[in-house]
C-alpha atoms as a PDB file:
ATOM      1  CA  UNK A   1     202.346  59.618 130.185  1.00  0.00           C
ATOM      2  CA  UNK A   2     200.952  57.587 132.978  1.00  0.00           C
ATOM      3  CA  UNK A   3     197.956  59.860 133.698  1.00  0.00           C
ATOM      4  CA  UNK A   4     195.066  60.978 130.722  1.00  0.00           C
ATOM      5  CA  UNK A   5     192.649  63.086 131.622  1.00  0.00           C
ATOM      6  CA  UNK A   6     191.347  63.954 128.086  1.00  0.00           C
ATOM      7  CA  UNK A   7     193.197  67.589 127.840  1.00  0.00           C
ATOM      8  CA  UNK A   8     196.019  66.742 125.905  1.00  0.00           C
ATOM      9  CA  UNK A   9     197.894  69.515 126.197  1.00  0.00           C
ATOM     10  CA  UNK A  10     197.466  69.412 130.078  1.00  0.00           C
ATOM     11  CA  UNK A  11     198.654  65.979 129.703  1.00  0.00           C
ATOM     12  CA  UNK A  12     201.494  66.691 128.187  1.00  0.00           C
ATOM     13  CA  UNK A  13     202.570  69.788 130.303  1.00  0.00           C
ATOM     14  CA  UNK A  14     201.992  67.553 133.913  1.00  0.00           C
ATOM     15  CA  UNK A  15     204.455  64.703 131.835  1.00  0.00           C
ATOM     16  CA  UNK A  16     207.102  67.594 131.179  1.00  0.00           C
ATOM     17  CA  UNK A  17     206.985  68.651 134.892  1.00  0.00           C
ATOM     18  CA  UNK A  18     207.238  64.873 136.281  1.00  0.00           C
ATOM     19  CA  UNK A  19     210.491  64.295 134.048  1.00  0.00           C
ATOM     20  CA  UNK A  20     212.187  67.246 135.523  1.00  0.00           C
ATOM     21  CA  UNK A  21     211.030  66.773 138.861  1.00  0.00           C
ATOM     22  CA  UNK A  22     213.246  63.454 138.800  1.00  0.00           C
ATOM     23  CA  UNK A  23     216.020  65.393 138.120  1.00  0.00           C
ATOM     24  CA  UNK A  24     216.719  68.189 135.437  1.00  0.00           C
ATOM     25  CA  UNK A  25     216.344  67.790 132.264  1.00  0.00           C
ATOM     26  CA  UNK A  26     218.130  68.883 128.883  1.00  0.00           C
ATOM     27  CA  UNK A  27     215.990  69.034 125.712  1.00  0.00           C
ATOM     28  CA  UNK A  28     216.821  65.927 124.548  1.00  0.00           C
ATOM     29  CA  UNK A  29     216.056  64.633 128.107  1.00  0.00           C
ATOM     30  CA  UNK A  30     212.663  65.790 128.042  1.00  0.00           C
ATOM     31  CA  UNK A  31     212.108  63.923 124.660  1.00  0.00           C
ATOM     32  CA  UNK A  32     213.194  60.775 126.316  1.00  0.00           C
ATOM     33  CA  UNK A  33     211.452  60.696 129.445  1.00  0.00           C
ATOM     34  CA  UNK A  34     208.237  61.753 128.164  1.00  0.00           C
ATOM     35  CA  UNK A  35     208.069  60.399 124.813  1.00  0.00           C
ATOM     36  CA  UNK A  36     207.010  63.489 123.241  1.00  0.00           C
ATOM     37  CA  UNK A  37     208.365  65.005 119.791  1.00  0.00           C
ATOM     38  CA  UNK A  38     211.055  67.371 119.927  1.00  0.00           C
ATOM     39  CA  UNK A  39     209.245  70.240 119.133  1.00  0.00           C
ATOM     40  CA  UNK A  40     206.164  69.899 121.513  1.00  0.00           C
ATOM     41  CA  UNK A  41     208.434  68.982 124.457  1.00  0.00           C
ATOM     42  CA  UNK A  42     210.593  72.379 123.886  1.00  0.00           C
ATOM     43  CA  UNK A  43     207.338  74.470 122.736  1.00  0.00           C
ATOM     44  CA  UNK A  44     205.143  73.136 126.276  1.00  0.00           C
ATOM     45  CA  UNK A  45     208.979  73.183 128.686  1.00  0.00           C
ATOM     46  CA  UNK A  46     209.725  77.112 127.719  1.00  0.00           C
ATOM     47  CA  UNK A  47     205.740  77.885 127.907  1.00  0.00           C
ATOM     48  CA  UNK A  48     206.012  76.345 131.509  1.00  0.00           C
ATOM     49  CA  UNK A  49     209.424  78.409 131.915  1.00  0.00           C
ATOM     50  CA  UNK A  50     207.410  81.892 131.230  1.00  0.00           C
ATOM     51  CA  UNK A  51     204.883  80.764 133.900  1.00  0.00           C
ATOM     52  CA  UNK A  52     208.003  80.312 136.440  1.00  0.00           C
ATOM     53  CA  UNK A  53     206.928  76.467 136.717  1.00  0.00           C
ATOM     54  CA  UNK A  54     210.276  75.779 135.253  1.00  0.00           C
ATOM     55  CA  UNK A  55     213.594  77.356 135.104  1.00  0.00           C
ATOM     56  CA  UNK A  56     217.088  76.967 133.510  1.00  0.00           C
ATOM     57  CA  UNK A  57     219.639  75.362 135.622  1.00  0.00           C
ATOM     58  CA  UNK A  58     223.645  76.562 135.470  1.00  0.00           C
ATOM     59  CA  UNK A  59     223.642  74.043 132.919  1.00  0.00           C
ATOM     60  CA  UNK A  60     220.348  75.500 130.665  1.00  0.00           C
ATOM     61  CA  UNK A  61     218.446  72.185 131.733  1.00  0.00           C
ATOM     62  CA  UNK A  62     215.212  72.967 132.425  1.00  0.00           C
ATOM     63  CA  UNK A  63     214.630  72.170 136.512  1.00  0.00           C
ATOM     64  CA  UNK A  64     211.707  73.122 138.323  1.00  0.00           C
ATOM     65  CA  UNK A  65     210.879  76.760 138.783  1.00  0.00           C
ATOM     66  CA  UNK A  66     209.985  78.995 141.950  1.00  0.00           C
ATOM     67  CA  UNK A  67     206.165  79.267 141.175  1.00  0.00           C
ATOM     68  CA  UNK A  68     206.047  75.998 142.051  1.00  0.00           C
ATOM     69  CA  UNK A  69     207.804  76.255 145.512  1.00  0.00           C
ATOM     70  CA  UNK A  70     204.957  79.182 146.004  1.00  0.00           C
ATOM     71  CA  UNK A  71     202.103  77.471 145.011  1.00  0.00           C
ATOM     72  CA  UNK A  72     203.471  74.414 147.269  1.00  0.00           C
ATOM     73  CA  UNK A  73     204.115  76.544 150.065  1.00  0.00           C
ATOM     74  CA  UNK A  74     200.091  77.439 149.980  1.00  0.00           C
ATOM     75  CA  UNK A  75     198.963  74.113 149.154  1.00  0.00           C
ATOM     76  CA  UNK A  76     200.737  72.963 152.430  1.00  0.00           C
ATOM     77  CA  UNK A  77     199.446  75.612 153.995  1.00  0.00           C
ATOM     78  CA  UNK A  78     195.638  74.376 153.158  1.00  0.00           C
ATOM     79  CA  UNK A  79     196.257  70.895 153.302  1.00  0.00           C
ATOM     80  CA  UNK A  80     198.116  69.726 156.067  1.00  0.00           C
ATOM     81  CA  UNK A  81     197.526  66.538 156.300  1.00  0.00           C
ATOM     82  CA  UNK A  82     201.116  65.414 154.722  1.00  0.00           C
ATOM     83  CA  UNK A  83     202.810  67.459 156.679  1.00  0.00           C
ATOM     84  CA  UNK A  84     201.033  66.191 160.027  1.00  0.00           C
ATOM     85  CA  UNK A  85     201.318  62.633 158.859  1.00  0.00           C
ATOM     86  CA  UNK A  86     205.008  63.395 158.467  1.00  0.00           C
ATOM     87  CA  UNK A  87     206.552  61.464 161.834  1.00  0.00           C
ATOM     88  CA  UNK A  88     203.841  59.118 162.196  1.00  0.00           C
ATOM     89  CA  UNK A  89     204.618  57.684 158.720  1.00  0.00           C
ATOM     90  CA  UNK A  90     207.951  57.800 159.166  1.00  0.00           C
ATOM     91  CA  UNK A  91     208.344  55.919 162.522  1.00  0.00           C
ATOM     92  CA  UNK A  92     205.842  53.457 160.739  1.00  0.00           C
ATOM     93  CA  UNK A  93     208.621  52.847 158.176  1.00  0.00           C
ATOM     94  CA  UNK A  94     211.401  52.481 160.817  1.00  0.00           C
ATOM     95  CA  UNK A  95     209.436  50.014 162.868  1.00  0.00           C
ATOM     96  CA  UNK A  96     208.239  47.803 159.788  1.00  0.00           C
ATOM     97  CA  UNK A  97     211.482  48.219 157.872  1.00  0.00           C
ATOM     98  CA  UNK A  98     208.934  48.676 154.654  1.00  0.00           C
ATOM     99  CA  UNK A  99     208.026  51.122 152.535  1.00  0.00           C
ATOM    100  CA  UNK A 100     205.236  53.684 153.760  1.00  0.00           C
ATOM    101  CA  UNK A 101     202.480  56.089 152.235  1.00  0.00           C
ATOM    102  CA  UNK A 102     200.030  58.346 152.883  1.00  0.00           C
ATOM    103  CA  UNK A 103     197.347  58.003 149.806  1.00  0.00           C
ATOM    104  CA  UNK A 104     193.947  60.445 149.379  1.00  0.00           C
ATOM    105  CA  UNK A 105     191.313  59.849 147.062  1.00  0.00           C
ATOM    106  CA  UNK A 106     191.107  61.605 143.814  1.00  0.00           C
ATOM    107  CA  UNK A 107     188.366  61.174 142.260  1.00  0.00           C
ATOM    108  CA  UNK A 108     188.543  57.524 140.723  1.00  0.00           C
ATOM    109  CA  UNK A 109     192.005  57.368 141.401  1.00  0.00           C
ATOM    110  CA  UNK A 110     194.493  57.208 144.579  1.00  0.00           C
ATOM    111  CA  UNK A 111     197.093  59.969 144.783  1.00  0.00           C
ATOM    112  CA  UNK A 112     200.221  59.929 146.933  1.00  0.00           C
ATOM    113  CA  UNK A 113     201.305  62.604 149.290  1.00  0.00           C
ATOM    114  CA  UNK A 114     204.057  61.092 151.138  1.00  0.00           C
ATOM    115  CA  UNK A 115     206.002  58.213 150.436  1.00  0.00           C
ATOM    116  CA  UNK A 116     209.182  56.928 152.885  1.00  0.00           C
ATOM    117  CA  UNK A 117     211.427  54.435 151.597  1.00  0.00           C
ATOM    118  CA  UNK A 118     212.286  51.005 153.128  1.00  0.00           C
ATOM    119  CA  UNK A 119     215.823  51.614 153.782  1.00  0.00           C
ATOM    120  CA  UNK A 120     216.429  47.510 152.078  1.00  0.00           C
ATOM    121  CA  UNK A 121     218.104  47.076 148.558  1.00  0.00           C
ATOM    122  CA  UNK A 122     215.533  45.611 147.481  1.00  0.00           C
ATOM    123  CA  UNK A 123     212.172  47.851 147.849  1.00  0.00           C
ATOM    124  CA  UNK A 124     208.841  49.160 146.601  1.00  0.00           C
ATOM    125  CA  UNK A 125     209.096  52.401 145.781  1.00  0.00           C
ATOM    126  CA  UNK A 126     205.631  54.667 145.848  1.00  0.00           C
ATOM    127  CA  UNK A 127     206.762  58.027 144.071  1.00  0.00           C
ATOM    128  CA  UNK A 128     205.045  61.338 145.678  1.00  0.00           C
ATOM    129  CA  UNK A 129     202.127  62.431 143.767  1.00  0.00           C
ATOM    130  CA  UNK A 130     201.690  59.549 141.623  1.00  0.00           C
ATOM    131  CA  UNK A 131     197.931  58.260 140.899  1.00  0.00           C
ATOM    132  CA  UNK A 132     197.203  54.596 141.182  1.00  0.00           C
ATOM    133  CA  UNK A 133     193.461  53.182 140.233  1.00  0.00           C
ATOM    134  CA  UNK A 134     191.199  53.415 143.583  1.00  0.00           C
ATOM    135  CA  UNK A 135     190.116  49.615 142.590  1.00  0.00           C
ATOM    136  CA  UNK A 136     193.349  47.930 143.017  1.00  0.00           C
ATOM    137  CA  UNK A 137     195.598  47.689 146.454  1.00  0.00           C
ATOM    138  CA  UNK A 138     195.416  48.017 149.669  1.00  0.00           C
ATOM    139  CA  UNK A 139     194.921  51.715 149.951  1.00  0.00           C
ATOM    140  CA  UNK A 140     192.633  52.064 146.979  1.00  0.00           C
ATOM    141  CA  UNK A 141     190.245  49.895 148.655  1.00  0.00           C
ATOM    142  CA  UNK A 142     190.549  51.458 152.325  1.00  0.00           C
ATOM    143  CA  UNK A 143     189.140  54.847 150.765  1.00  0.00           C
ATOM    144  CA  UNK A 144     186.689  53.442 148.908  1.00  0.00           C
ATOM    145  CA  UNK A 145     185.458  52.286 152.550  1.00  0.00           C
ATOM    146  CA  UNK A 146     186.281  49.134 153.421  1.00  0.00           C
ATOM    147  CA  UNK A 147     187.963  48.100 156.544  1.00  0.00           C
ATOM    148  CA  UNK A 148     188.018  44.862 157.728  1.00  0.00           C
ATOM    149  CA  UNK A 149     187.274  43.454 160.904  1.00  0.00           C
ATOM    150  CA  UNK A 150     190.589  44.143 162.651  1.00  0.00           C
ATOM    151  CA  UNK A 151     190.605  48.108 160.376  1.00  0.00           C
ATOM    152  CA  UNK A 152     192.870  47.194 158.400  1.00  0.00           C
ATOM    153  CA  UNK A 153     192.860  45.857 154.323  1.00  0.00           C
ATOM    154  CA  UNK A 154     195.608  43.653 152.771  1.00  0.00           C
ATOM    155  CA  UNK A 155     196.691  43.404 149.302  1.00  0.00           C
ATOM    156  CA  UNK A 156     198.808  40.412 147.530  1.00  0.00           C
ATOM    157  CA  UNK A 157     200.153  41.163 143.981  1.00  0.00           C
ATOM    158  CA  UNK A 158     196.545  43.086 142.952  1.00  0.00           C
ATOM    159  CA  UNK A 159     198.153  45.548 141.786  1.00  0.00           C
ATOM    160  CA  UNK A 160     201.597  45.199 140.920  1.00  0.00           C
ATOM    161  CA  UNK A 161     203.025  41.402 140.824  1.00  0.00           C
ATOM    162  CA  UNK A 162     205.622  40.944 143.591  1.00  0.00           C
ATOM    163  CA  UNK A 163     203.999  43.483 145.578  1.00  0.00           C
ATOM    164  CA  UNK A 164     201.863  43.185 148.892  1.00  0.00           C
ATOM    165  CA  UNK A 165     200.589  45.917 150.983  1.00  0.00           C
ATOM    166  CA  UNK A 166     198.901  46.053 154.364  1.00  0.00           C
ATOM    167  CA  UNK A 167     196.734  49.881 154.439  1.00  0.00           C
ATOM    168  CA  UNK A 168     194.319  51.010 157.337  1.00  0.00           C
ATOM    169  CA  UNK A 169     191.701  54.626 157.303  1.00  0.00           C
ATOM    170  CA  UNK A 170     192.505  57.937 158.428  1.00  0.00           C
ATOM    171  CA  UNK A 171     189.492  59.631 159.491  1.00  0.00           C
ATOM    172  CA  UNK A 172     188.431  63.212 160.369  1.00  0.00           C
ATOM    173  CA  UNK A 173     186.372  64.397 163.201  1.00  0.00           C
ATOM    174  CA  UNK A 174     182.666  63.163 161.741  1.00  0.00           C
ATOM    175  CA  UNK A 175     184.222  59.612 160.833  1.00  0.00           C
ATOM    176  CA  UNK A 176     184.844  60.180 157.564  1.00  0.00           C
ATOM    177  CA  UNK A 177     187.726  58.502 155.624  1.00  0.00           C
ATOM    178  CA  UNK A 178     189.940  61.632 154.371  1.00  0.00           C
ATOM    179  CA  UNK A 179     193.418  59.294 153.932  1.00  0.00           C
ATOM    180  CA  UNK A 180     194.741  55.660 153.768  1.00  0.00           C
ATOM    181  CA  UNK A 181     197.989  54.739 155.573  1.00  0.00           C
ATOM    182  CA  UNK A 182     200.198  51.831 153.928  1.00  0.00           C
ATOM    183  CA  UNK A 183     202.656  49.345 154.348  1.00  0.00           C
ATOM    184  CA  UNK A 184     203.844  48.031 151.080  1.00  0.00           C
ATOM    185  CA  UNK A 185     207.108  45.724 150.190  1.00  0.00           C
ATOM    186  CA  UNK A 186     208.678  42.705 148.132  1.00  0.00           C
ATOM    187  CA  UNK A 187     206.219  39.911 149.210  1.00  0.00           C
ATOM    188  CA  UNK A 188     209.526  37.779 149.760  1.00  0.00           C
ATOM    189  CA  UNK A 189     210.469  39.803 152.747  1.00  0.00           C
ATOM    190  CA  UNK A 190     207.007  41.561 153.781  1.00  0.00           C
ATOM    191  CA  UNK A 191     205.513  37.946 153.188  1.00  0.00           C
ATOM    192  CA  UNK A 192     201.651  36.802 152.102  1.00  0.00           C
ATOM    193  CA  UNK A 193     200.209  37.889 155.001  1.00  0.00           C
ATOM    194  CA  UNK A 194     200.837  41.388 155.186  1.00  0.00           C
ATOM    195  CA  UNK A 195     198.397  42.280 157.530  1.00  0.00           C
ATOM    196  CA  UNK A 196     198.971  39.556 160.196  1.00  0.00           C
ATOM    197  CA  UNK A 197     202.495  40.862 160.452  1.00  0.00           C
ATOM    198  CA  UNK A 198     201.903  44.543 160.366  1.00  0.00           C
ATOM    199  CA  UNK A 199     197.784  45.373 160.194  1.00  0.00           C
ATOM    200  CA  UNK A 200     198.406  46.605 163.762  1.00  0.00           C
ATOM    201  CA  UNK A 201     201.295  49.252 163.503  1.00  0.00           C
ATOM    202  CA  UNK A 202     199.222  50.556 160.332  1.00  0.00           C
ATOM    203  CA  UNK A 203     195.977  50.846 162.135  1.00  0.00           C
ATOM    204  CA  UNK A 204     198.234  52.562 165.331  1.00  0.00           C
ATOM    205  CA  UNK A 205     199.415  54.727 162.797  1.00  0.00           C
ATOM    206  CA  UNK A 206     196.179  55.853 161.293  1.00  0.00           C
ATOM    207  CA  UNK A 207     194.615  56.411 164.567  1.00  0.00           C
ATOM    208  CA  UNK A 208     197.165  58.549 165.558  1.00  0.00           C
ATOM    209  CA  UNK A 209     197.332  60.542 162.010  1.00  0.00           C
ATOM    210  CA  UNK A 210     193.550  61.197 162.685  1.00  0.00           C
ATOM    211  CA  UNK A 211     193.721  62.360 166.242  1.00  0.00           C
ATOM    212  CA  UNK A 212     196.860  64.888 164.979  1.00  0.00           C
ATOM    213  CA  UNK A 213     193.350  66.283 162.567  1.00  0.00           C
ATOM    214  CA  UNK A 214     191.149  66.602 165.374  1.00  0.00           C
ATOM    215  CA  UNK A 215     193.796  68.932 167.501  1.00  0.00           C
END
């Protein structure tokens, strides 16, 4: 369990739902993925099951349930911003050929709300809804406020060795920074200078993403 938040059994129950959302899960699955005993991972999976967070697939795994397609369905509905960012993020990707996310600030952490693929072999992938540390990478630091003189913020191997990103602000109407836009790949192929090669498509993209708010 990547993510502690000091209420363990929350803990535990967000865990259970990220195994299954990576595909469903039998019991013994659960156990695996998340590391818990036996007993708590059935106890917390069938408690989530009563709550219609999970459900029983053809095969009794446990997959995720309809309550959560509801409560997504509203969530969209008050925060749009992922679903805005949607074609701007992913004509980012097809014109870098990298990786691309949309992060927001959470606190002091980074959580993603839309993550494209690089369509190489050999690429970084940014799962949707993870949370990273807001004081390492590119993105973390672009919502903690800083730019850079051209508005954009590179990273090399900060966070993850390997790894270099290239992230620029989204703002709302008053200014304010409500989202960071990245660019993130193998530094073999996205290179050490992430931002000379692609600061400018990110910072395009960002400005766009924020006028798309203010209509």
């Amino acid at each position: 369990m990547d993510i502690v938040t000091g209420v363990g059994v929350l803990d535990k129950a967000a865990a259970v739902l990220r195994a299954v959302a990576d595909a469903p899960q039998s019991l013994h699955g659960l156990q695996a993925a998340t590391g818990l005993p036996r007993a708590t991972a059935h106890r917390l999976a069938v408690a989530l099951e009563t709550h219609g967070l999970l459900r029983r697939d053809d095969a009794g795994r446990f997959d995720l349930g309809p309550e959560l397609a509801s409560l997504g369905r509203i969530a969209s509905e008050r925060f749009p911003l992922a679903e805005l960012s949607l074609p701007v993020v992913e004509a980012l990707r097809d014109a870098t050929g990298e990786s691309a996310q949309l992060f927001v600030r959470e606190g002091v952490h980074r959580r993603c709300v839309l993550s494209l693929s690089s369509p190489h072999a050999l690429r970084w992938i940014v799962p949707e809804g993870v949370l990273f540390p807001l004081d390492l990478g590119s993105a973390g630091r672009v919502l903690q406020g800083e730019t850079g003189p051209a508005g954009w913020v590179e990273s090399i191997a900060e966070r993850e060795a390997g790894v270099a990103s290239v992230s620029a602000p989204v703002r709302n109407n008053d200014g304010a920074i409500v989202a960071a836009v990245c660019v993130s790949g193998p530094i073999d192929r996205i290179s050490d200078a992430p931002g000379t090669r692609y600061g400018d498509r990110v910072v395009a993209a960002a400005a766009e993403i924020s006028a798309r708010l203010g209509t």
